[in-house]
PDB file of N, CA and C in Angstrom:
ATOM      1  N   UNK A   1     342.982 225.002 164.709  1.00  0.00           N
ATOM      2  CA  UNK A   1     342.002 225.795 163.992  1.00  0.00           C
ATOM      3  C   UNK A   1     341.305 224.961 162.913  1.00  0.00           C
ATOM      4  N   UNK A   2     342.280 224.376 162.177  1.00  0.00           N
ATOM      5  CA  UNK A   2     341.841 223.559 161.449  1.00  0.00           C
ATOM      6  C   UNK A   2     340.517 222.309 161.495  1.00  0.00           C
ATOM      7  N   UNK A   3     340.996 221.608 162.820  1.00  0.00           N
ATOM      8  CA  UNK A   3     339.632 220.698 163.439  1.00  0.00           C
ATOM      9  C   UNK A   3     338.700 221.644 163.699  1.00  0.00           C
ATOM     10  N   UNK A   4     338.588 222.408 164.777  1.00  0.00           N
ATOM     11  CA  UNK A   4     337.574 223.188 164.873  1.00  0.00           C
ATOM     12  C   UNK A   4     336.827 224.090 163.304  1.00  0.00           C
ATOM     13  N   UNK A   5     337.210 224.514 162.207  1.00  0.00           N
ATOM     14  CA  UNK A   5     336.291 224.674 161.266  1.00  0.00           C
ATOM     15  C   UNK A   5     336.249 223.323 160.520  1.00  0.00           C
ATOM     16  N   UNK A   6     336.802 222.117 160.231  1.00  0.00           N
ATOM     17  CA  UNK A   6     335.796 220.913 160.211  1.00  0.00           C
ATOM     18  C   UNK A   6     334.641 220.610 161.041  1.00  0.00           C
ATOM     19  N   UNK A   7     334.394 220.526 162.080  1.00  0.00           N
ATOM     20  CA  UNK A   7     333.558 221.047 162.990  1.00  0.00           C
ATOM     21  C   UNK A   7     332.123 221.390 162.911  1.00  0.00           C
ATOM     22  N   UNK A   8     332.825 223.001 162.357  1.00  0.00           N
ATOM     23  CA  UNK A   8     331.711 223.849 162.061  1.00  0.00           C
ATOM     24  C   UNK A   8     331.180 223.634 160.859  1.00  0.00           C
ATOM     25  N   UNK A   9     332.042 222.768 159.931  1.00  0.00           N
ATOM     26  CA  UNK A   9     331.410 222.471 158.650  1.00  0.00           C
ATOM     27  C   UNK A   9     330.511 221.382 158.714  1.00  0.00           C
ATOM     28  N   UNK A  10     331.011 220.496 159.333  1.00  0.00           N
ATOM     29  CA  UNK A  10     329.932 219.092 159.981  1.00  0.00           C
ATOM     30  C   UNK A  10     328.674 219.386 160.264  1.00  0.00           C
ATOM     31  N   UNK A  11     329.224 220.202 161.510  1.00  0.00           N
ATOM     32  CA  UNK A  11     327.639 220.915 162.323  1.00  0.00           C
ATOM     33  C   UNK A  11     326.910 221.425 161.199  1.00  0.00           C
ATOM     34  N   UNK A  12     327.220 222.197 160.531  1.00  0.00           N
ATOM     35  CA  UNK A  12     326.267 223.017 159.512  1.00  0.00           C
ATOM     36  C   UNK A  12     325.496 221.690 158.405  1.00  0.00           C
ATOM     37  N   UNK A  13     326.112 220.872 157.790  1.00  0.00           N
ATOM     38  CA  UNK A  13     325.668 220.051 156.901  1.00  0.00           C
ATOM     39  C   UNK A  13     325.294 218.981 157.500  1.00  0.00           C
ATOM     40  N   UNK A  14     325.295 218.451 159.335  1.00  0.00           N
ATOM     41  CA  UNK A  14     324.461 218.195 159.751  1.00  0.00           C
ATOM     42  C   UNK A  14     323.062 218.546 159.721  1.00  0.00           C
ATOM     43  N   UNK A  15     322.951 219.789 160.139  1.00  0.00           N
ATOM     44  CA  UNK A  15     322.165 220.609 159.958  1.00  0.00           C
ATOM     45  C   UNK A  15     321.073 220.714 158.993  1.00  0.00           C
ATOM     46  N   UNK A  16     321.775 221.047 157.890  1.00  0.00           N
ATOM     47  CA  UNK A  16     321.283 221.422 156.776  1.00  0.00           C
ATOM     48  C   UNK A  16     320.651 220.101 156.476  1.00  0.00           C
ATOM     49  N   UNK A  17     321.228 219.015 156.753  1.00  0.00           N
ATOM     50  CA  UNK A  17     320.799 217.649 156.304  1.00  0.00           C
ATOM     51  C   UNK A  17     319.428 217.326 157.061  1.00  0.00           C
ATOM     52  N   UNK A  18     319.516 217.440 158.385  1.00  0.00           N
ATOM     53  CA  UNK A  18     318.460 216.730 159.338  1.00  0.00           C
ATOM     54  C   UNK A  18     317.524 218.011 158.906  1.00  0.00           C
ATOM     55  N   UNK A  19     317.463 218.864 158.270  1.00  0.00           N
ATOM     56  CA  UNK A  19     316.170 220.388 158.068  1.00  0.00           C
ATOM     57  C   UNK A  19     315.511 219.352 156.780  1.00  0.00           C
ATOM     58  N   UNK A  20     316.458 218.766 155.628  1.00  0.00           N
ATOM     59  CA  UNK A  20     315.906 218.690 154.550  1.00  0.00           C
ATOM     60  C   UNK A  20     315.051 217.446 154.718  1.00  0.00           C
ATOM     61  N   UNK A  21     315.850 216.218 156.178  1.00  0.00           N
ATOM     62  CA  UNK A  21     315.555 215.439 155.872  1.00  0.00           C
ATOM     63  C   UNK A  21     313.930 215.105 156.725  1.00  0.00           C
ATOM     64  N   UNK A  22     313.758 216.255 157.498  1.00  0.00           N
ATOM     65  CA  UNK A  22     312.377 216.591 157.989  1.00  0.00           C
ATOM     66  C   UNK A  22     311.507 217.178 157.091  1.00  0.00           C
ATOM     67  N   UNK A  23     311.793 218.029 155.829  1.00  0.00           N
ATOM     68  CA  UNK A  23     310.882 218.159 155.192  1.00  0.00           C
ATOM     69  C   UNK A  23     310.622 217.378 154.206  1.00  0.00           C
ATOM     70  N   UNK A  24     311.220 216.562 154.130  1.00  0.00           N
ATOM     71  CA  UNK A  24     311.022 214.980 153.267  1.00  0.00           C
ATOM     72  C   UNK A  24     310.015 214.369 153.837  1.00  0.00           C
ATOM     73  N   UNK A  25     310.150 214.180 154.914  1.00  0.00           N
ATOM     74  CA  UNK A  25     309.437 213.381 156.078  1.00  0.00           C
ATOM     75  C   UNK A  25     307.687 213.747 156.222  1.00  0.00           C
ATOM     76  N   UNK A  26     307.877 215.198 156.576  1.00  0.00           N
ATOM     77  CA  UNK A  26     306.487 216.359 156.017  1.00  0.00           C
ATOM     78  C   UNK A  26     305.969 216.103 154.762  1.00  0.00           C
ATOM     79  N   UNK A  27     306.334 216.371 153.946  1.00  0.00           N
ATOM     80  CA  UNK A  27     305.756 215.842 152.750  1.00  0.00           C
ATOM     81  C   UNK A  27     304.930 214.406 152.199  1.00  0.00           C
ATOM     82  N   UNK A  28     306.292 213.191 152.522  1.00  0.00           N
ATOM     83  CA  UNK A  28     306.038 212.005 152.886  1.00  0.00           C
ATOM     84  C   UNK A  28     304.658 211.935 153.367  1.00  0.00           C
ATOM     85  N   UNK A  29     304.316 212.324 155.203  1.00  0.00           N
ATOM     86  CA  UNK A  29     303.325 212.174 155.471  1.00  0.00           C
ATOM     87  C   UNK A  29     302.371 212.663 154.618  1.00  0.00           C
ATOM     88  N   UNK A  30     302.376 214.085 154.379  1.00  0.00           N
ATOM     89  CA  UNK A  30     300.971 214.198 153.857  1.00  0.00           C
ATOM     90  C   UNK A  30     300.433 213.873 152.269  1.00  0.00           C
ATOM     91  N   UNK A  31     301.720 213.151 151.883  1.00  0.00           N
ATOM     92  CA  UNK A  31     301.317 212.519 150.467  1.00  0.00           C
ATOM     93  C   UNK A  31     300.429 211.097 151.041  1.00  0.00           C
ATOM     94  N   UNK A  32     300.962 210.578 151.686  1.00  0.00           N
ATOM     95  CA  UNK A  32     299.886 209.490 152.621  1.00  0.00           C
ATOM     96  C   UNK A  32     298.603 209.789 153.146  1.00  0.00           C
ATOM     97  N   UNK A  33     298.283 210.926 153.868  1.00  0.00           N
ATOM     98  CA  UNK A  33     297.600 211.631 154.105  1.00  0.00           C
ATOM     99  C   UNK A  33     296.118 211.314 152.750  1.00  0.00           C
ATOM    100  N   UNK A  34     297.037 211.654 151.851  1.00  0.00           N
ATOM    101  CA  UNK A  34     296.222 212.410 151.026  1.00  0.00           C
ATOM    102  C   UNK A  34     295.671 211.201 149.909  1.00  0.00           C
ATOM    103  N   UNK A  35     296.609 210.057 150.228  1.00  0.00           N
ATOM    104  CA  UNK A  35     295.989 209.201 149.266  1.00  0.00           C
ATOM    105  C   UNK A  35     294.843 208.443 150.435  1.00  0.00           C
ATOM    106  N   UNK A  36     295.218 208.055 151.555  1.00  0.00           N
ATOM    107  CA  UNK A  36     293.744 207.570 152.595  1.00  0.00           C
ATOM    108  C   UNK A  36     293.154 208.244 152.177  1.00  0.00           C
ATOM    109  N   UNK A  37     292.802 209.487 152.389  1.00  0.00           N
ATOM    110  CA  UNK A  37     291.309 210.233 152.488  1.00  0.00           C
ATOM    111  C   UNK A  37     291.195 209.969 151.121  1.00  0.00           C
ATOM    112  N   UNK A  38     292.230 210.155 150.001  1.00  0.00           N
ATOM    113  CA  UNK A  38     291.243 209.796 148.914  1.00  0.00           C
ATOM    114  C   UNK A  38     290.469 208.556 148.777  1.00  0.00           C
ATOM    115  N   UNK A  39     290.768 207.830 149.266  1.00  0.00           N
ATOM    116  CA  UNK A  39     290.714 206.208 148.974  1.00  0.00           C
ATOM    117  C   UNK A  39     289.450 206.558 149.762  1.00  0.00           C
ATOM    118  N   UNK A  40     289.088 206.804 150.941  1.00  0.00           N
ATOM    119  CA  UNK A  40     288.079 206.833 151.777  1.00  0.00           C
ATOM    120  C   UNK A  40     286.838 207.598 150.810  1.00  0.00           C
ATOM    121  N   UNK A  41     287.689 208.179 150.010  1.00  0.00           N
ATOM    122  CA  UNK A  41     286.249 209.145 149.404  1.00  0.00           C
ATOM    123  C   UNK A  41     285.358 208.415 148.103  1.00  0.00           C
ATOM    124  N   UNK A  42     286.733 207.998 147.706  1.00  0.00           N
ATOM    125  CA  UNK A  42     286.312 207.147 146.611  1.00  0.00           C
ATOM    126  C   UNK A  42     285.505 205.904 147.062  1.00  0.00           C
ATOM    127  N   UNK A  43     285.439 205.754 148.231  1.00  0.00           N
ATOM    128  CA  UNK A  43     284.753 203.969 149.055  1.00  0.00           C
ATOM    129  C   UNK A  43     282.777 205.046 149.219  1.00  0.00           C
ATOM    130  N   UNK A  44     283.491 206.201 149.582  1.00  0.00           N
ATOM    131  CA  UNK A  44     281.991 206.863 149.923  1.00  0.00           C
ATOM    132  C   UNK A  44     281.300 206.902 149.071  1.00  0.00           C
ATOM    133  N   UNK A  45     281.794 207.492 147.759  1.00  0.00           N
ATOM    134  CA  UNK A  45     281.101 207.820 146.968  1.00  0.00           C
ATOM    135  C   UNK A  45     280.722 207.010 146.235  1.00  0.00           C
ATOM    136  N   UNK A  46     281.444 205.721 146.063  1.00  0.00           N
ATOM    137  CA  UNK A  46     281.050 204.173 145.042  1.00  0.00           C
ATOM    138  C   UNK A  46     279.414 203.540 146.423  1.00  0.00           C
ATOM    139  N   UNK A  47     279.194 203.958 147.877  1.00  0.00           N
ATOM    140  CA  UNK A  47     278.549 203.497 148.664  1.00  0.00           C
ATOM    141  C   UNK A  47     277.562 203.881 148.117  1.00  0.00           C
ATOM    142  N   UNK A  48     277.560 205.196 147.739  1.00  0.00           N
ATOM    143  CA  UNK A  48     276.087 206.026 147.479  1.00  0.00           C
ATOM    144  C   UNK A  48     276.041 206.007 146.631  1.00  0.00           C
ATOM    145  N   UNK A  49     276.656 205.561 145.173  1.00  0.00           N
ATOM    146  CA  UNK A  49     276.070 205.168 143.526  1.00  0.00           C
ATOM    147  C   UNK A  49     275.161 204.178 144.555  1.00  0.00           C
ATOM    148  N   UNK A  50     275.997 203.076 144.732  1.00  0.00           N
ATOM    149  CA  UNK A  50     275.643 201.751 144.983  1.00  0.00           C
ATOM    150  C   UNK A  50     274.088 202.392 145.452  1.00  0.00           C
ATOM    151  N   UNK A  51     273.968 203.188 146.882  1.00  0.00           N
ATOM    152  CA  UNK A  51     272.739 203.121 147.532  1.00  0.00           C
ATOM    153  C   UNK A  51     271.984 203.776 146.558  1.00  0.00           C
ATOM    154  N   UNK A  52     272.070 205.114 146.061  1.00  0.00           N
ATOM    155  CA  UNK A  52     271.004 205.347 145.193  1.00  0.00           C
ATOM    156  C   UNK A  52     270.496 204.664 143.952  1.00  0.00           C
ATOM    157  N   UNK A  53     271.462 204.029 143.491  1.00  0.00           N
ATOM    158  CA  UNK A  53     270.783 203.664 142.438  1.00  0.00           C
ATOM    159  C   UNK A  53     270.366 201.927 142.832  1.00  0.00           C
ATOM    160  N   UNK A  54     270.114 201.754 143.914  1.00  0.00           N
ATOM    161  CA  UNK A  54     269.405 200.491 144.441  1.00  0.00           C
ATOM    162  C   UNK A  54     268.555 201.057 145.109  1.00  0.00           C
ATOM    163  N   UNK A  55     268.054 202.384 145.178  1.00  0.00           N
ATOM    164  CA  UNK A  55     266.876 202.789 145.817  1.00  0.00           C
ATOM    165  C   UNK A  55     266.520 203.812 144.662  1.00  0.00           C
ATOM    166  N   UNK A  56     266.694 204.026 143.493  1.00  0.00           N
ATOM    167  CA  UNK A  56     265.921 204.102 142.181  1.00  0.00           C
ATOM    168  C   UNK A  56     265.360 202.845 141.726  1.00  0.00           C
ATOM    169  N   UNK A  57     266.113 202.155 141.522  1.00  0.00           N
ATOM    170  CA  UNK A  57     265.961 200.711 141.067  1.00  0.00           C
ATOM    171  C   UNK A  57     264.204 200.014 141.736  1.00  0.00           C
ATOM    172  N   UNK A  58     264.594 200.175 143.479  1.00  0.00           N
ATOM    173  CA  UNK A  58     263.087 200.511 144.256  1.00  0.00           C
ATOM    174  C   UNK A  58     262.157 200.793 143.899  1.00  0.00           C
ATOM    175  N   UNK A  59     262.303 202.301 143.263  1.00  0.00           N
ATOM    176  CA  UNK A  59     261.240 202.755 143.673  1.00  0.00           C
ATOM    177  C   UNK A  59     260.563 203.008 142.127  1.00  0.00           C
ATOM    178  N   UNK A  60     261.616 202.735 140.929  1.00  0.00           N
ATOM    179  CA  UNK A  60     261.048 202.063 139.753  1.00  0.00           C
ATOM    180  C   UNK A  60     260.120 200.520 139.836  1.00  0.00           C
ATOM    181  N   UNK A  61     260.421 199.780 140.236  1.00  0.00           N
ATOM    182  CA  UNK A  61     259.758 198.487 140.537  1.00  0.00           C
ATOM    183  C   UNK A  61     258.123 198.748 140.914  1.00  0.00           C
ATOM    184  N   UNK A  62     257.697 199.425 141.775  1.00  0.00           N
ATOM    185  CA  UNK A  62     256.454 199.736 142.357  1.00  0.00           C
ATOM    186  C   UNK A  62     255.476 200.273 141.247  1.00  0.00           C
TER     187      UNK A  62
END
């Protein structure tokens, strides 16, 4: 009896372990997630200072 509820205690904190250690994992990703796209946004938006204000710059000159 004894082995068998070690067992069941294993199994369970197996368990419990591989649940937490997937939502680690979930998270993980989308903290990654979330710094690319930022990074991507921040590249966009430094593109279009850059472009507009080199096409003010333009169209001041004339």
């Amino acid at each position: 009896m004894t082995k068998n509820k070690n067992r069941s205690n294993l199994q369970y904190f197996a368990q419990a372990w591989s649940a937490w250690a997937f939502l680690y994992f979930i998270l993980f990703k989308s903290y990654c997630l979330y710094l690319v796209s930022n990074s991507f946004k921040i590249k966009l938006y430094n593109q279009y200072k850059l472009f507009e204000g080199g096409l003010i710059h333009e169209l001041c000159r004339r």
